[in-house]
N, C-alpha and C. Protein backbone atom coordinates (compact mmCIF):
# COMPACT_ATOMS: atom_id res chain seq x y z
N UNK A 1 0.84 -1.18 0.00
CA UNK A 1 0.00 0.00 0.00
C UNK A 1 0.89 1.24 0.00
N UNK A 2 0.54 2.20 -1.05
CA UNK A 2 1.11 3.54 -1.18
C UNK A 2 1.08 4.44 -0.02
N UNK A 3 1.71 5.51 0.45
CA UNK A 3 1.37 6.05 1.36
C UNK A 3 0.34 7.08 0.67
N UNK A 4 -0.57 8.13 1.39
CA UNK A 4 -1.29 9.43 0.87
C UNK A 4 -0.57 10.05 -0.15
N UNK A 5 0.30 10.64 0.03
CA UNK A 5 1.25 11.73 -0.72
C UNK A 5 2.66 11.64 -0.29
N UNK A 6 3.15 11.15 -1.27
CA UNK A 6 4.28 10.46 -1.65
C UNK A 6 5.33 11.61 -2.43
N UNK A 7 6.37 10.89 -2.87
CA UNK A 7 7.21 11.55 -3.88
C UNK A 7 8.51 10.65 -3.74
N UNK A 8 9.38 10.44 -4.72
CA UNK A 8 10.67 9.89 -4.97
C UNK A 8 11.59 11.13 -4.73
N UNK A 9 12.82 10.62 -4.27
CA UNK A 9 14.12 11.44 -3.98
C UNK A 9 15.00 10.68 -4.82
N UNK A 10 15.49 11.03 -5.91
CA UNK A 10 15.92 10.08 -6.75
C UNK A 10 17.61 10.59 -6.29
N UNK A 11 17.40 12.32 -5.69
CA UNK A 11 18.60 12.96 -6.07
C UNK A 11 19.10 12.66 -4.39
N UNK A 12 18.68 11.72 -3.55
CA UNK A 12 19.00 11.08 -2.43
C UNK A 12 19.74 9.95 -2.78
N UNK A 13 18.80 9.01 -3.61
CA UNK A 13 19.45 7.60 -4.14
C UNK A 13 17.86 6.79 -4.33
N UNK A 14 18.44 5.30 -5.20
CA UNK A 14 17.38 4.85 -6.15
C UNK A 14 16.97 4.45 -4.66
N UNK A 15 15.25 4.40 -5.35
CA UNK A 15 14.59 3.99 -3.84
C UNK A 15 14.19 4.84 -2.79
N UNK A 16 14.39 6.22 -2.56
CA UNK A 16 13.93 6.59 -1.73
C UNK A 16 12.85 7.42 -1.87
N UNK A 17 12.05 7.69 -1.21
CA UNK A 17 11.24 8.18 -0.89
C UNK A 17 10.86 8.97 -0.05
N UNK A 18 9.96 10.24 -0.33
CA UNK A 18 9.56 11.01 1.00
C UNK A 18 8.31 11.22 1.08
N UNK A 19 7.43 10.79 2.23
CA UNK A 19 6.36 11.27 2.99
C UNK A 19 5.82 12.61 3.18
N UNK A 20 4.73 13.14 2.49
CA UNK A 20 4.48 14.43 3.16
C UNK A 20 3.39 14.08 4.02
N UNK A 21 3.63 15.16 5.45
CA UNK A 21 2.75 15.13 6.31
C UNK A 21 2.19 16.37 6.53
N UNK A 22 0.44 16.25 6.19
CA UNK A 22 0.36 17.70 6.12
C UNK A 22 -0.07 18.00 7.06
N UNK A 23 -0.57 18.81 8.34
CA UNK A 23 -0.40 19.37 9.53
C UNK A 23 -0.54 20.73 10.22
N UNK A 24 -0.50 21.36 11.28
CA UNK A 24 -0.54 22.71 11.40
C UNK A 24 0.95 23.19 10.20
N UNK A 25 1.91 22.35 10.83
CA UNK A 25 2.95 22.41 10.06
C UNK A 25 3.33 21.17 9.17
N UNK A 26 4.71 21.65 7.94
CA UNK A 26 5.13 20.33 7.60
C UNK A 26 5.48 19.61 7.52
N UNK A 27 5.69 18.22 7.68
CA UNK A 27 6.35 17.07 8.10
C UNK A 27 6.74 16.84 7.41
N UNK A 28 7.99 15.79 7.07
CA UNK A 28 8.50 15.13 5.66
C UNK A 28 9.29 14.01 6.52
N UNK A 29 9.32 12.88 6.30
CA UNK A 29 10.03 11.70 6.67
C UNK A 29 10.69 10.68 4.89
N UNK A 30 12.00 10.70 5.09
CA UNK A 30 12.74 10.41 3.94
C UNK A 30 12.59 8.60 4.19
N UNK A 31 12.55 7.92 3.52
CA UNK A 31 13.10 6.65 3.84
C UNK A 31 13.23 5.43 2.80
N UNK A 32 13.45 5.00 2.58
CA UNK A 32 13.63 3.82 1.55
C UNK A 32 13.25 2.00 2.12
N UNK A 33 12.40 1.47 1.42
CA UNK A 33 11.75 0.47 1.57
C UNK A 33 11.80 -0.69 0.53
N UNK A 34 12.81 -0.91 -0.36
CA UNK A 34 12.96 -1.87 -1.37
C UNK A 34 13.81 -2.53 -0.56
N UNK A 35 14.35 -2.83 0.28
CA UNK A 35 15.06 -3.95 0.78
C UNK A 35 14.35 -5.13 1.71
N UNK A 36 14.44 -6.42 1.40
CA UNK A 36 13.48 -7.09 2.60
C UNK A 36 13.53 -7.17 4.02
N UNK A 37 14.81 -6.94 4.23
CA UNK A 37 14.63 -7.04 5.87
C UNK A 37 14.31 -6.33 6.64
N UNK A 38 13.92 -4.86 5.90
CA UNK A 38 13.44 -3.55 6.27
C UNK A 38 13.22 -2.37 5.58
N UNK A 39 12.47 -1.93 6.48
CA UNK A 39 12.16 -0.20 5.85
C UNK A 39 13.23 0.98 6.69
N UNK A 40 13.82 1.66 5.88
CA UNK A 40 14.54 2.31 6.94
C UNK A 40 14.54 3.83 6.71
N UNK A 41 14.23 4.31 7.51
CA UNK A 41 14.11 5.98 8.08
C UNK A 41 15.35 6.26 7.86
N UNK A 42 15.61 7.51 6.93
CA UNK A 42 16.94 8.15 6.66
C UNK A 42 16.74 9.59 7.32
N UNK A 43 16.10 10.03 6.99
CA UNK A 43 15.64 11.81 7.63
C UNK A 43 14.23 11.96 8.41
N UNK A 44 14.04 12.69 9.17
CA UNK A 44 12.63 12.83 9.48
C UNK A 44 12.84 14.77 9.79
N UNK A 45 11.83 15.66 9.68
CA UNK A 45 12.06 16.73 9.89
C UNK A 45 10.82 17.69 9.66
N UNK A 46 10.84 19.04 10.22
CA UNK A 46 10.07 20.13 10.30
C UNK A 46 10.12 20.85 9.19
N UNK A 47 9.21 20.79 8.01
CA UNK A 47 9.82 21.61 6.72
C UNK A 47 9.54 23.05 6.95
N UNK A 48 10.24 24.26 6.70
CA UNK A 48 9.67 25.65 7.27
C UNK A 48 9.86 26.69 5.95
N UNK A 49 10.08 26.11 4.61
CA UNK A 49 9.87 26.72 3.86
C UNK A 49 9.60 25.87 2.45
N UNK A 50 8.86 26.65 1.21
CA UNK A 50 8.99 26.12 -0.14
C UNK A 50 9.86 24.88 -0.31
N UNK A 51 10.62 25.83 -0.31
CA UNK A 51 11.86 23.95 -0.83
C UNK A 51 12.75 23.51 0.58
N UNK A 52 12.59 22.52 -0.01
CA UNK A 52 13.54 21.60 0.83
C UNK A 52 14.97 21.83 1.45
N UNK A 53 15.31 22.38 2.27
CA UNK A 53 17.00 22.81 2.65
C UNK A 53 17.88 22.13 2.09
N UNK A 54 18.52 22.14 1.74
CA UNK A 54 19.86 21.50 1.17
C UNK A 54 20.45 20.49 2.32
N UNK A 55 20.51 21.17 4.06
CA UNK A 55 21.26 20.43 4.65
C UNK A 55 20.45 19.02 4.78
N UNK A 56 18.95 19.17 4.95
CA UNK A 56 18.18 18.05 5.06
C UNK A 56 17.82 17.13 3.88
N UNK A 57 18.43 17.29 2.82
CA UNK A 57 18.91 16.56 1.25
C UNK A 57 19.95 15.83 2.05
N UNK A 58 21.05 16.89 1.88
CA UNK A 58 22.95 16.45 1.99
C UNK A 58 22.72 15.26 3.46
N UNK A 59 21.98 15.53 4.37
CA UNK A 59 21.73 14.38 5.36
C UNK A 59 21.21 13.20 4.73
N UNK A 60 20.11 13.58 4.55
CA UNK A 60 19.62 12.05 3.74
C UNK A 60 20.28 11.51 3.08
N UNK A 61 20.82 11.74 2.04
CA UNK A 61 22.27 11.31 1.30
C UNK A 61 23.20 10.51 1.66
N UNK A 62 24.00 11.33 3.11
CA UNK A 62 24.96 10.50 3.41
C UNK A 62 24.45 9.52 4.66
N UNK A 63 23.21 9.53 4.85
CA UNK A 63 22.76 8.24 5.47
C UNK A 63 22.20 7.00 4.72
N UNK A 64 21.62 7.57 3.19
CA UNK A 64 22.26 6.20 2.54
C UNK A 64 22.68 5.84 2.00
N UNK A 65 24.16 6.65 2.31
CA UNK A 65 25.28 5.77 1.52
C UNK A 65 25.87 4.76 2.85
N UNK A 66 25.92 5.59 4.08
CA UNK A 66 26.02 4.66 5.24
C UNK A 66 25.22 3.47 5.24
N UNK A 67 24.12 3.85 4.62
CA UNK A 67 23.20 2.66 5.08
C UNK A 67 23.74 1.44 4.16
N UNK A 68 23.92 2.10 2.59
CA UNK A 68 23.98 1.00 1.92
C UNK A 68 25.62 0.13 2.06
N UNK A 69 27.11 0.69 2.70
CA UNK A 69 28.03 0.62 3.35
C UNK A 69 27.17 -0.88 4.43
N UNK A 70 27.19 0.00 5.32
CA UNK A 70 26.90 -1.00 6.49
C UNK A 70 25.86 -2.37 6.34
N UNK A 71 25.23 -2.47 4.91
CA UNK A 71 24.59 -3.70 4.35
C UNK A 71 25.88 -4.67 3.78
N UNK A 72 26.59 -3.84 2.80
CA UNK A 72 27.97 -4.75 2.37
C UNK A 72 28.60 -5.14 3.31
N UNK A 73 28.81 -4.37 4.48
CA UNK A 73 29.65 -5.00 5.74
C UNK A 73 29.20 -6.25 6.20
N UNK A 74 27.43 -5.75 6.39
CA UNK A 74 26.64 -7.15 6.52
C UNK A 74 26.73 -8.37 5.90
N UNK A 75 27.09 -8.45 5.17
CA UNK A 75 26.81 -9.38 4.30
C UNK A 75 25.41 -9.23 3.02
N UNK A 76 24.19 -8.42 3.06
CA UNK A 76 23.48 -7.83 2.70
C UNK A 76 23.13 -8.61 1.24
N UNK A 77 22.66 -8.88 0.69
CA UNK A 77 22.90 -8.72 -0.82
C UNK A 77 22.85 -7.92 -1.75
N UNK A 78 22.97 -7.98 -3.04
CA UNK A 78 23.19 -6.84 -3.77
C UNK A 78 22.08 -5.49 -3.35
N UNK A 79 23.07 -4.29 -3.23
CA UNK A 79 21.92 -3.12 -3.27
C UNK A 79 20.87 -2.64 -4.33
């Protein structure tokens, strides 16, 4: 099942995805879910303007390259 309102972060990495939460304010939770042993939360955050900050991109980013790192360490299979 899709979430409500969705969107791809392609410029995060293949697979991810972000959540909008709409609210007094805005929510956005980044995460990627094509792997089987889990769904995993890369960013979660308070959006406070139009676009998206850069630092809360450049985070998501280098959490999954960590993420996808620490699967090869695992043993993981292909990303």
């Amino acid at each position: 099942m899709e979430p409500a309102d969705w969107r791809p972060l392609a410029s995060v990495g293949a697979g991810v995805r972000e959540i909008r939460i709409h609210t007094e304010t805005e929510h956005r939770v980044c995460y990627i879910a094509r792997f089987a042993e889990g769904v995993y939360v890369l960013h979660a955050f308070e959006k406070r303007s139009q676009k998206t900050a850069a630092r809360d991109i450049d985070l998501a980013r280098t959490r999954y390259r960590e993420l996808l790192q620490w699967r090869r360490e695992q043993g993981y299979g292909k990303d």
